[in-house]
PDB file of N, CA and C in Angstrom:
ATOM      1  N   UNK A   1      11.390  -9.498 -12.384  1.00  0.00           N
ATOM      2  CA  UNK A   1      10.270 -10.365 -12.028  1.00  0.00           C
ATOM      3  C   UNK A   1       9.239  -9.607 -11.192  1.00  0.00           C
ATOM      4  N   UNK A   2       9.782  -9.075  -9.929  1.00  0.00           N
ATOM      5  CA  UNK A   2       8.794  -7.626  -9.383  1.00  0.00           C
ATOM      6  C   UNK A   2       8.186  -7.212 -10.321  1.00  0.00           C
ATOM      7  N   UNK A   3       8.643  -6.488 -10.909  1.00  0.00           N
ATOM      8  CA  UNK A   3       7.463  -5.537 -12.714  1.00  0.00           C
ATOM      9  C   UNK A   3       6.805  -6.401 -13.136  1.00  0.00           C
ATOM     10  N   UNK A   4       6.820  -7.277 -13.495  1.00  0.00           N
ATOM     11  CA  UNK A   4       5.883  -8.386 -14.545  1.00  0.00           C
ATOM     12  C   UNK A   4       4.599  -8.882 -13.311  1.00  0.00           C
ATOM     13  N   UNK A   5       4.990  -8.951 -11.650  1.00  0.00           N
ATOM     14  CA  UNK A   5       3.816  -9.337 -10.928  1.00  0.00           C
ATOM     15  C   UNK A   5       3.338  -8.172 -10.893  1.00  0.00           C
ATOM     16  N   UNK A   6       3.626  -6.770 -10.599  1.00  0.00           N
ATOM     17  CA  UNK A   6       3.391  -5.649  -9.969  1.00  0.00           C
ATOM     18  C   UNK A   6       2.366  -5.412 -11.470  1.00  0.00           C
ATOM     19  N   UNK A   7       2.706  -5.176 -12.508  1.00  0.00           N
ATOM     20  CA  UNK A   7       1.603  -5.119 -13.720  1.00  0.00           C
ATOM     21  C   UNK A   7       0.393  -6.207 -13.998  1.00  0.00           C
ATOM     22  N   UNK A   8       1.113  -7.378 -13.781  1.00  0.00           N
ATOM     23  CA  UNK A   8      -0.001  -8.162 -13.741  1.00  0.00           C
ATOM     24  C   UNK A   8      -1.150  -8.063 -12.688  1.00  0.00           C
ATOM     25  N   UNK A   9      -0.762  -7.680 -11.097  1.00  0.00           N
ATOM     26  CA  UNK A   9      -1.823  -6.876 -10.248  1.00  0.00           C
ATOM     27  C   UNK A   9      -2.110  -5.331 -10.183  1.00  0.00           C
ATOM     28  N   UNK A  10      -2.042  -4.862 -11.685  1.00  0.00           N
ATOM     29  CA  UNK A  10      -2.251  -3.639 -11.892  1.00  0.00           C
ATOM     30  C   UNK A  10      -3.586  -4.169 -12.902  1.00  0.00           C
ATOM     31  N   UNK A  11      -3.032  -4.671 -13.921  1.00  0.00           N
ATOM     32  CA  UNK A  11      -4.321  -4.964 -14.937  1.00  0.00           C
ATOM     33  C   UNK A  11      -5.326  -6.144 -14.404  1.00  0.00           C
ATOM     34  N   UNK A  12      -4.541  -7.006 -13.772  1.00  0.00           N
ATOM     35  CA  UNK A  12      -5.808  -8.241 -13.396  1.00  0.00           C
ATOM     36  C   UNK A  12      -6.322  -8.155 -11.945  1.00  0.00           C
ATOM     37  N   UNK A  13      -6.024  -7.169 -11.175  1.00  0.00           N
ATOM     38  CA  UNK A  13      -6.114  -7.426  -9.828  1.00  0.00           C
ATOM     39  C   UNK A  13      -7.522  -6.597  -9.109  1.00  0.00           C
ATOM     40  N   UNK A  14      -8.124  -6.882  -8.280  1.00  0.00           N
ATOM     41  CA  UNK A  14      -9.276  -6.727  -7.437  1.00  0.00           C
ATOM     42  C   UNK A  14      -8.773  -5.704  -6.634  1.00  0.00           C
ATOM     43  N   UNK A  15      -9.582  -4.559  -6.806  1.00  0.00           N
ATOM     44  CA  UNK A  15      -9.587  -3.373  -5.590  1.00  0.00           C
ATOM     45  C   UNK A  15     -10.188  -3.550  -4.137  1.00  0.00           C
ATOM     46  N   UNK A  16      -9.568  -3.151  -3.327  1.00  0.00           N
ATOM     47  CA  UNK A  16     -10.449  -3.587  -2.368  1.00  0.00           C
ATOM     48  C   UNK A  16      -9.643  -2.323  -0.932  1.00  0.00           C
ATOM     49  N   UNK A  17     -10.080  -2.006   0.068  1.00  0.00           N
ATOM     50  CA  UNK A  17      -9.806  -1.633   0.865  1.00  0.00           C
ATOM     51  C   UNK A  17      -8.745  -2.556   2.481  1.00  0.00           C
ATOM     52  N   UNK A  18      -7.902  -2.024   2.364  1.00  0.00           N
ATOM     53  CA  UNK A  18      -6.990  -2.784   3.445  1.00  0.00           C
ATOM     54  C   UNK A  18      -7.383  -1.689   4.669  1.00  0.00           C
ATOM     55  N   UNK A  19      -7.238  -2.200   5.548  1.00  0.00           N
ATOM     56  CA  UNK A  19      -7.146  -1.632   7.122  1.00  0.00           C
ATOM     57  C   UNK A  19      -5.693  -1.903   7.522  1.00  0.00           C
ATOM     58  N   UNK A  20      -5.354  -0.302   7.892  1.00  0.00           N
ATOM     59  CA  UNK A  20      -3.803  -0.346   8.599  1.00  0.00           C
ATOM     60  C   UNK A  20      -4.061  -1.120  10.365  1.00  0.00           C
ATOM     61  N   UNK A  21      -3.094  -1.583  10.235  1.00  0.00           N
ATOM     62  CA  UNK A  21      -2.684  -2.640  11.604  1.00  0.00           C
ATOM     63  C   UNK A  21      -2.262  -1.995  12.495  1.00  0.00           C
ATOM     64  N   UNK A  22      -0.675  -1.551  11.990  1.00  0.00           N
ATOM     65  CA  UNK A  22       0.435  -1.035  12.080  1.00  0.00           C
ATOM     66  C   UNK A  22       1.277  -0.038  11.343  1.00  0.00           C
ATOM     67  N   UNK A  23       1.919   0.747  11.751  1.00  0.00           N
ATOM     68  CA  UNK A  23       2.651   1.763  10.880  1.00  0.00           C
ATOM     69  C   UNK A  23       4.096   1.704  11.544  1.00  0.00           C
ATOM     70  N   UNK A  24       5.601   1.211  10.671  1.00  0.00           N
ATOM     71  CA  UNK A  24       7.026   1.533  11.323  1.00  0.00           C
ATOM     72  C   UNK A  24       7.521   2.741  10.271  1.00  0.00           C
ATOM     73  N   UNK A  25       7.886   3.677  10.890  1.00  0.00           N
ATOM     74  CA  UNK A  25       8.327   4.560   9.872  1.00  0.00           C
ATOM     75  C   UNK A  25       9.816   5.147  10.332  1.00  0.00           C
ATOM     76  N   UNK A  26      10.545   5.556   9.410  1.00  0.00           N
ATOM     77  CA  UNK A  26      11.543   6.146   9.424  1.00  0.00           C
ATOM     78  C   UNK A  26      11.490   7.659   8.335  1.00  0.00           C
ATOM     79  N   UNK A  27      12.685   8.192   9.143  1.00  0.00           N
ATOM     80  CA  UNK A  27      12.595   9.148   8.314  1.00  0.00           C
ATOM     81  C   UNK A  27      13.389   9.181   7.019  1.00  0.00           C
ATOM     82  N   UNK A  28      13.088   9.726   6.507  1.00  0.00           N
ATOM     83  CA  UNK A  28      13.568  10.317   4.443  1.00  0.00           C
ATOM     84  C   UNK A  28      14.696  11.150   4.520  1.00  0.00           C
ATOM     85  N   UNK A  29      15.047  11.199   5.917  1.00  0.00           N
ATOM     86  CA  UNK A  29      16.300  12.145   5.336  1.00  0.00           C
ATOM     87  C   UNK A  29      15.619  13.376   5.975  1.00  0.00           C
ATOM     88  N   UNK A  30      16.200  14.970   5.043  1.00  0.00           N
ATOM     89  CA  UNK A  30      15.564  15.949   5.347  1.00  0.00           C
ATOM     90  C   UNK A  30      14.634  16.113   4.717  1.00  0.00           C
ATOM     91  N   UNK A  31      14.216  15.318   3.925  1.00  0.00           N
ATOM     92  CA  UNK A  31      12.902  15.778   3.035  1.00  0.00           C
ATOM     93  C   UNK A  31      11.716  16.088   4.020  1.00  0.00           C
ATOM     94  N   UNK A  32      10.771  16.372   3.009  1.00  0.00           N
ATOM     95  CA  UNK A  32       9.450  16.226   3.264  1.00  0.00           C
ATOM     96  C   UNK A  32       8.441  15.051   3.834  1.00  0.00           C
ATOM     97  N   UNK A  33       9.051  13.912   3.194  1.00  0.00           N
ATOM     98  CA  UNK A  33       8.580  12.594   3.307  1.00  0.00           C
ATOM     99  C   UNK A  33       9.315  11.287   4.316  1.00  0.00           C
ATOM    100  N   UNK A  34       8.198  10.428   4.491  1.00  0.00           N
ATOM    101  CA  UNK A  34       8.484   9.662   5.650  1.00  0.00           C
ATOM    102  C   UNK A  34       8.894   8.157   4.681  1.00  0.00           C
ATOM    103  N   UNK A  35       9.778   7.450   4.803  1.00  0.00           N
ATOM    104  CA  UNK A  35       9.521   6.214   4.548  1.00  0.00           C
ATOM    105  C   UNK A  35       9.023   4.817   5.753  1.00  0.00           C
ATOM    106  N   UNK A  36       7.974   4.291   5.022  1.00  0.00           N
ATOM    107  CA  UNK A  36       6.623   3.507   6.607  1.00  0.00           C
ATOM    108  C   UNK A  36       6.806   2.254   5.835  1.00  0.00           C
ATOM    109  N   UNK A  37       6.674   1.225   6.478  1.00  0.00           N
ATOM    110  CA  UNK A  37       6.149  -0.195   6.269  1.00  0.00           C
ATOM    111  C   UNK A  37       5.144  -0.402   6.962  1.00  0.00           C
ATOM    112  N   UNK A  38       3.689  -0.674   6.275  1.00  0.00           N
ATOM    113  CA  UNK A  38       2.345  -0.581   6.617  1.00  0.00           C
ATOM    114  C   UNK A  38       2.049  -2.210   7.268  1.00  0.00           C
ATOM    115  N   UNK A  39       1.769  -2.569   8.254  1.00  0.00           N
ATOM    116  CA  UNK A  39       0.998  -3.831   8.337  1.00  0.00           C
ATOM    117  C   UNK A  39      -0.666  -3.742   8.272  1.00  0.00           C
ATOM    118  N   UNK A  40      -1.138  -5.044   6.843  1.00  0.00           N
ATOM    119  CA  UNK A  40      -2.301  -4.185   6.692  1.00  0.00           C
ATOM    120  C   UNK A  40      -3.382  -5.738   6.807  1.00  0.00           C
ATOM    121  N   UNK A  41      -4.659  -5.465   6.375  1.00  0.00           N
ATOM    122  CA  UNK A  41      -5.157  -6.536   6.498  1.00  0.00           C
ATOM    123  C   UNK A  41      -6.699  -6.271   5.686  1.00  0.00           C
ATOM    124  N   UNK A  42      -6.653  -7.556   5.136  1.00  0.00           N
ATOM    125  CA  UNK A  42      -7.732  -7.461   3.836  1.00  0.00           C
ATOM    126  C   UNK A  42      -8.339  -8.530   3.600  1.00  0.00           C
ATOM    127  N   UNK A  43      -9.847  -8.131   2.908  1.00  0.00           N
ATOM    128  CA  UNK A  43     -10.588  -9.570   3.378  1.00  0.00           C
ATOM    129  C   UNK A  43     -10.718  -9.837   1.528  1.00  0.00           C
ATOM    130  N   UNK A  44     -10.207 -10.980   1.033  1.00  0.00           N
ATOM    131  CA  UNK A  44     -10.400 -11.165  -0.680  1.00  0.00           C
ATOM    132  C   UNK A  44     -12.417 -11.326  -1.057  1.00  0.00           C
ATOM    133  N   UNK A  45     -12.830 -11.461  -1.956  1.00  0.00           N
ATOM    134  CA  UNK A  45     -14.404 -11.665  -2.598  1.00  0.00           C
ATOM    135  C   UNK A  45     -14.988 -12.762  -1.744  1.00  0.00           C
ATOM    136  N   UNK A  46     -13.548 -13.853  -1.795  1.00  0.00           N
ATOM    137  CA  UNK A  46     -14.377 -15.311  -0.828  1.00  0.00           C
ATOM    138  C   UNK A  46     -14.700 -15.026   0.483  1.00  0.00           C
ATOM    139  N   UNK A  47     -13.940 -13.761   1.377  1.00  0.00           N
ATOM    140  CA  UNK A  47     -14.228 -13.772   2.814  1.00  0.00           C
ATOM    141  C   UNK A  47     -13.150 -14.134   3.601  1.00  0.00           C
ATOM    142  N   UNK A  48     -12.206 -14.335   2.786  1.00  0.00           N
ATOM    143  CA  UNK A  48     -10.909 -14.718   3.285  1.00  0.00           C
ATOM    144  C   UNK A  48     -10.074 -13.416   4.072  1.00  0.00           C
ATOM    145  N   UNK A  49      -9.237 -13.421   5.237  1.00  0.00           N
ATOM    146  CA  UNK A  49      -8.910 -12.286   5.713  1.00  0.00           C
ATOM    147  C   UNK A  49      -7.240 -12.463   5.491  1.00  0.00           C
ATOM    148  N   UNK A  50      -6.770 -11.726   4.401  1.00  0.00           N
ATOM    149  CA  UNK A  50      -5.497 -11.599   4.162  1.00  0.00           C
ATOM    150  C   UNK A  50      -4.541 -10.670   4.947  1.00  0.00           C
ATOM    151  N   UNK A  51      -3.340 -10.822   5.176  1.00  0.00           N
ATOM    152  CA  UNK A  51      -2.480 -10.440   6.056  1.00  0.00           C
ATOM    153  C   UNK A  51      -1.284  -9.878   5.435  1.00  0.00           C
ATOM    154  N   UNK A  52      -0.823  -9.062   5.289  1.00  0.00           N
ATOM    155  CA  UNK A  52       0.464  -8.882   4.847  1.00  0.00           C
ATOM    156  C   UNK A  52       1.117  -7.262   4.916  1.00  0.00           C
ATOM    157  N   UNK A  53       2.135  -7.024   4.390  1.00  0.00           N
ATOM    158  CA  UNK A  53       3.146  -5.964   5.122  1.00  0.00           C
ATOM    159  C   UNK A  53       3.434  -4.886   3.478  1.00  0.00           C
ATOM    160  N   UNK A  54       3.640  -3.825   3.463  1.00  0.00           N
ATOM    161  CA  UNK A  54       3.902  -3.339   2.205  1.00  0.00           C
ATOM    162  C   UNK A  54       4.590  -2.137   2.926  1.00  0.00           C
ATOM    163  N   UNK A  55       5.583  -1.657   1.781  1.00  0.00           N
ATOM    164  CA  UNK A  55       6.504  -0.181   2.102  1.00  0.00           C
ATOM    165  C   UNK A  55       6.089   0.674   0.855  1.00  0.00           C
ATOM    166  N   UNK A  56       6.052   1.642   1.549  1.00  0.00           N
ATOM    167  CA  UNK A  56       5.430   2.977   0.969  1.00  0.00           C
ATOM    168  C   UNK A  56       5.981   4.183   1.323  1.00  0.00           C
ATOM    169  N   UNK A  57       6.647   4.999   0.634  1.00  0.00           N
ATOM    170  CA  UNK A  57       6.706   6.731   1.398  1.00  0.00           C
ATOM    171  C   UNK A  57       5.770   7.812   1.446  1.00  0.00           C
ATOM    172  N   UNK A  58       5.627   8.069   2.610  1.00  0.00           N
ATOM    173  CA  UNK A  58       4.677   8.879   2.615  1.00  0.00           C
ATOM    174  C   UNK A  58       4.904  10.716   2.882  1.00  0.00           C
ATOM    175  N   UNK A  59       4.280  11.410   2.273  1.00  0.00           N
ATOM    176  CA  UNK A  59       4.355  12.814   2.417  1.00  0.00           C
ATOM    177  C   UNK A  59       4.313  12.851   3.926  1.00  0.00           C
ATOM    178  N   UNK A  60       4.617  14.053   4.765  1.00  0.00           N
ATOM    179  CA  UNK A  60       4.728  14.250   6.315  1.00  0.00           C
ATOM    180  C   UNK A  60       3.348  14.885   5.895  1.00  0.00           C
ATOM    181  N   UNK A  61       2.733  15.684   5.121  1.00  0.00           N
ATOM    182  CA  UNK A  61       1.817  16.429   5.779  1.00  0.00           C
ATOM    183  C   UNK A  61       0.261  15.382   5.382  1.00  0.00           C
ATOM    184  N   UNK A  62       0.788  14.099   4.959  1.00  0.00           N
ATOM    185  CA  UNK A  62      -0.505  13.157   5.125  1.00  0.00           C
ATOM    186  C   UNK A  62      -0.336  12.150   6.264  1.00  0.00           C
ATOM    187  N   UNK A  63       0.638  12.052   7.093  1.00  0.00           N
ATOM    188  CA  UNK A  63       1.028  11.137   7.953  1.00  0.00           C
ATOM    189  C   UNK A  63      -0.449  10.936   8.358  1.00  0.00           C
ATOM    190  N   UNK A  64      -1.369  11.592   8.560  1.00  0.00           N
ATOM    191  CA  UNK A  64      -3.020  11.102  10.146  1.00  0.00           C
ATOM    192  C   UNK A  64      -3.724  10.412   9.049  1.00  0.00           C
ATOM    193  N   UNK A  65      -3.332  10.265   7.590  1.00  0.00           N
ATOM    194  CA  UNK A  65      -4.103   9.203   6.579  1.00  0.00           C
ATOM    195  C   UNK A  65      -3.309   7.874   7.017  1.00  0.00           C
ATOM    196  N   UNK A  66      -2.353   7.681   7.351  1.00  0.00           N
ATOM    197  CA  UNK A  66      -1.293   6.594   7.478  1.00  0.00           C
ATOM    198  C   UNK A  66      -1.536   6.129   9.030  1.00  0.00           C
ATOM    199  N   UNK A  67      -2.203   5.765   9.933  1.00  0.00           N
ATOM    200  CA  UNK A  67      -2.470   5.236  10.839  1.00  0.00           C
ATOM    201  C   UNK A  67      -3.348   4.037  11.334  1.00  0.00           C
ATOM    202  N   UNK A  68      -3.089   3.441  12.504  1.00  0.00           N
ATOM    203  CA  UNK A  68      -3.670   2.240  12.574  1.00  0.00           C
ATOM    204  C   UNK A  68      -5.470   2.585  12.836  1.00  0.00           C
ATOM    205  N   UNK A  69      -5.774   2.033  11.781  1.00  0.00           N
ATOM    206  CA  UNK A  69      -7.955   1.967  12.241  1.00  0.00           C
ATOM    207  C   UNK A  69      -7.752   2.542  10.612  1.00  0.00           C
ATOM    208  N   UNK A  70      -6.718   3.148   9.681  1.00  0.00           N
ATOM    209  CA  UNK A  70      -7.126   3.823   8.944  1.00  0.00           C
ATOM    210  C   UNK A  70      -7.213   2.702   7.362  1.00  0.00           C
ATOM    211  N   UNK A  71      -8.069   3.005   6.749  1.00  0.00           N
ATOM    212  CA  UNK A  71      -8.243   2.534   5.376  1.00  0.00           C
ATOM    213  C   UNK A  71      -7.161   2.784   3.988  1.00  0.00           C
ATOM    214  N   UNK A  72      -6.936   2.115   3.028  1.00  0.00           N
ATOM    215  CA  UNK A  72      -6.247   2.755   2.048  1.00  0.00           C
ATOM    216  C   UNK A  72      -6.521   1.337   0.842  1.00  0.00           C
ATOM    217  N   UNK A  73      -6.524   1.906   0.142  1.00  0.00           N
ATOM    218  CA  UNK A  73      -6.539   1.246  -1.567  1.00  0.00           C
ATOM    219  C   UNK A  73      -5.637  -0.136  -1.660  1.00  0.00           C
ATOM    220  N   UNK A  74      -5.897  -1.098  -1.794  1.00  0.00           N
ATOM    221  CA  UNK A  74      -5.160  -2.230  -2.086  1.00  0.00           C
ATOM    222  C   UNK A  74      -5.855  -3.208  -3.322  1.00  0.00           C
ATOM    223  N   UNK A  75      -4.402  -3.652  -4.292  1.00  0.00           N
ATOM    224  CA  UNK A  75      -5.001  -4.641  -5.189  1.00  0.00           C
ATOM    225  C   UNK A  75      -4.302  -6.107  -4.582  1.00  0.00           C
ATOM    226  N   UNK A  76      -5.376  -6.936  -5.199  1.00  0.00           N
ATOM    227  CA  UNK A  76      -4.597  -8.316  -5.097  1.00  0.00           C
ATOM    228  C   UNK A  76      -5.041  -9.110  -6.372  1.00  0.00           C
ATOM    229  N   UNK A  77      -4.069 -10.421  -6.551  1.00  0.00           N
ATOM    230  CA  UNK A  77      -4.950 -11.048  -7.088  1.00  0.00           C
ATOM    231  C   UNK A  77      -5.688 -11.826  -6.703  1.00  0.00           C
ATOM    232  N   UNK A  78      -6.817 -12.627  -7.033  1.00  0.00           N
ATOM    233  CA  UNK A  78      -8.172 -13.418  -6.970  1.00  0.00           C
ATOM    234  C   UNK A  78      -7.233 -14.611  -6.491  1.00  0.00           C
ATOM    235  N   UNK A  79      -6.356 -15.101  -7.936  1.00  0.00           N
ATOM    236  CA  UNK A  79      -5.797 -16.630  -7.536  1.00  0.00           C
ATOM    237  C   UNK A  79      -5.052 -16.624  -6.608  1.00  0.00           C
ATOM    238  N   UNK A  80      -4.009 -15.651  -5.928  1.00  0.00           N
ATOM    239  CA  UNK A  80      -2.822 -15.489  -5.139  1.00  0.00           C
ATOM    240  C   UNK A  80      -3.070 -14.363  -4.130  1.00  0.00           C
ATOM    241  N   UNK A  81      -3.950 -14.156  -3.579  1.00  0.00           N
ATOM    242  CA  UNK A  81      -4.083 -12.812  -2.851  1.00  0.00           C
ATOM    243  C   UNK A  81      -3.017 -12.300  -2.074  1.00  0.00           C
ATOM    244  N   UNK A  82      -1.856 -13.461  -2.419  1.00  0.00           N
ATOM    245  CA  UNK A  82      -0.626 -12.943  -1.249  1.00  0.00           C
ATOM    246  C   UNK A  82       0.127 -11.741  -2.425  1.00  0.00           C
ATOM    247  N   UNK A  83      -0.242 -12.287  -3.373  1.00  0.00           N
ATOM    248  CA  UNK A  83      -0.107 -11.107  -4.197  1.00  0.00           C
ATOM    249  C   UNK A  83      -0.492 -10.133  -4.496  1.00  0.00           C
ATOM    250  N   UNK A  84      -0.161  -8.703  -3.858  1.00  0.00           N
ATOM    251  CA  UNK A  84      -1.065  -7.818  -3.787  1.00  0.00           C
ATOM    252  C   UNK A  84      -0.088  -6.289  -3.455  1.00  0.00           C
ATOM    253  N   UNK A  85      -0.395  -5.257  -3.703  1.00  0.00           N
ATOM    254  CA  UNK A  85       0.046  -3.915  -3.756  1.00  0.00           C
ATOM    255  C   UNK A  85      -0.831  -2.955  -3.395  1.00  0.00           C
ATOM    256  N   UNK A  86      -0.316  -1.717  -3.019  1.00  0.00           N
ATOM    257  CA  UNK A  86      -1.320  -0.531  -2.831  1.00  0.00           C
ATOM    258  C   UNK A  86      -1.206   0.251  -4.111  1.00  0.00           C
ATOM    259  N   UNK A  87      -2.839   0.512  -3.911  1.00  0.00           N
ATOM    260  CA  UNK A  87      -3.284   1.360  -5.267  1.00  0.00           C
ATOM    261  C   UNK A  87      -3.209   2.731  -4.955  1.00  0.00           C
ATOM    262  N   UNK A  88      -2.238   3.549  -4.974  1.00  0.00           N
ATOM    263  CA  UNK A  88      -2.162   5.247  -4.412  1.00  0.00           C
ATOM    264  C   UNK A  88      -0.930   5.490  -5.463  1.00  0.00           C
ATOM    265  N   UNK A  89      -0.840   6.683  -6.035  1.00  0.00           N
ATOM    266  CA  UNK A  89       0.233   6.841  -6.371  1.00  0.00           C
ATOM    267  C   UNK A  89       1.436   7.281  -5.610  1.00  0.00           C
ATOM    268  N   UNK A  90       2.797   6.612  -6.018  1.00  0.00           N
ATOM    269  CA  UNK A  90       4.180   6.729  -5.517  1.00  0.00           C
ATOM    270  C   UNK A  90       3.932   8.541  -5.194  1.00  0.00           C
ATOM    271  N   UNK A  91       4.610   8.416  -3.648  1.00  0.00           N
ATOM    272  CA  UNK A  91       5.380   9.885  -3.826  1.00  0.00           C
ATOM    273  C   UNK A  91       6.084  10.155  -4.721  1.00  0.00           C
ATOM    274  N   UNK A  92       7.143   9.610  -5.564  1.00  0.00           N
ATOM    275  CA  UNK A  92       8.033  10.033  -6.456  1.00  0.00           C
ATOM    276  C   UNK A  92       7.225  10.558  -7.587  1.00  0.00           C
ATOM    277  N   UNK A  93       6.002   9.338  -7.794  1.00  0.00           N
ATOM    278  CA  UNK A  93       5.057  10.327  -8.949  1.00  0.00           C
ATOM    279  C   UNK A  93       4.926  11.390  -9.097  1.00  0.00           C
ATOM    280  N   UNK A  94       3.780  11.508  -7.723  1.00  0.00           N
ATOM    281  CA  UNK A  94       3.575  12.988  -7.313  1.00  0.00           C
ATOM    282  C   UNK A  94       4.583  14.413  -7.582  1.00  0.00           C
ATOM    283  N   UNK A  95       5.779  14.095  -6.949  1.00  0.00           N
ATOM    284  CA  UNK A  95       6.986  14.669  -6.320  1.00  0.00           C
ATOM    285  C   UNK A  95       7.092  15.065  -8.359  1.00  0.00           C
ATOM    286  N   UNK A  96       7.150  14.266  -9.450  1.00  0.00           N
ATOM    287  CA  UNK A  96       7.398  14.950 -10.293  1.00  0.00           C
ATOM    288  C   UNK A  96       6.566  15.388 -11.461  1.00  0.00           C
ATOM    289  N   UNK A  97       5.203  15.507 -10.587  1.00  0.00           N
ATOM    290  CA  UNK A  97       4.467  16.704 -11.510  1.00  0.00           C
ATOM    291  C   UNK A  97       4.590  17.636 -11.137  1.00  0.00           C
ATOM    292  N   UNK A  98       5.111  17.877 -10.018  1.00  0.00           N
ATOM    293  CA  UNK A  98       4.967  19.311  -9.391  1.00  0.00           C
ATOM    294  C   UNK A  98       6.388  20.069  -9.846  1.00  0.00           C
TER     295      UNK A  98
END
């Protein structure tokens, strides 16, 4: 059920910029990468100021992109804005082109 919303706010969903709140992070282990739960906050087309929390891993050597005042890519949808994801690609993506 995750996949079927997560695509449906891939193809139908509104770009828009979230502002980080908050950042809790832990570490990945020995890797490279951090795993963070972002508290973020976003205003939808109507002016509405949406609120909500998303987990993400992040590379260590982008951690000063991942901070509070800082901006990052978010979709939502129009009808449900509680429905909503960040638009960046997965570290794991990344992690396997290289």
């Amino acid at each position: 059920k995750k996949e079927k919303v997560k695509k449906e706010i891939r193809e139908h969903g509104i770009l828009t910029l979230a502002t980080i709140k908050r950042v809790f992070s832990r570490s990945g282990g020995n890797s490279g990468y951090i795993n963070a739960t972002l508290e973020l906050v976003f205003e939808t087309e109507d002016g509405s100021k949406i609120a909500c929390k998303a987990d993400t891993v992040i590379d260590a050597l982008s951690i000063q992109k991942y901070q509070a005042g800082e901006q990052i890519p978010l979709r939502y949808l129009p009808a449900d804005p509680h429905k909503n994801m960040l638009d960046v690609p997965s570290t794991f993506e990344l992690m396997k082109r290289h």
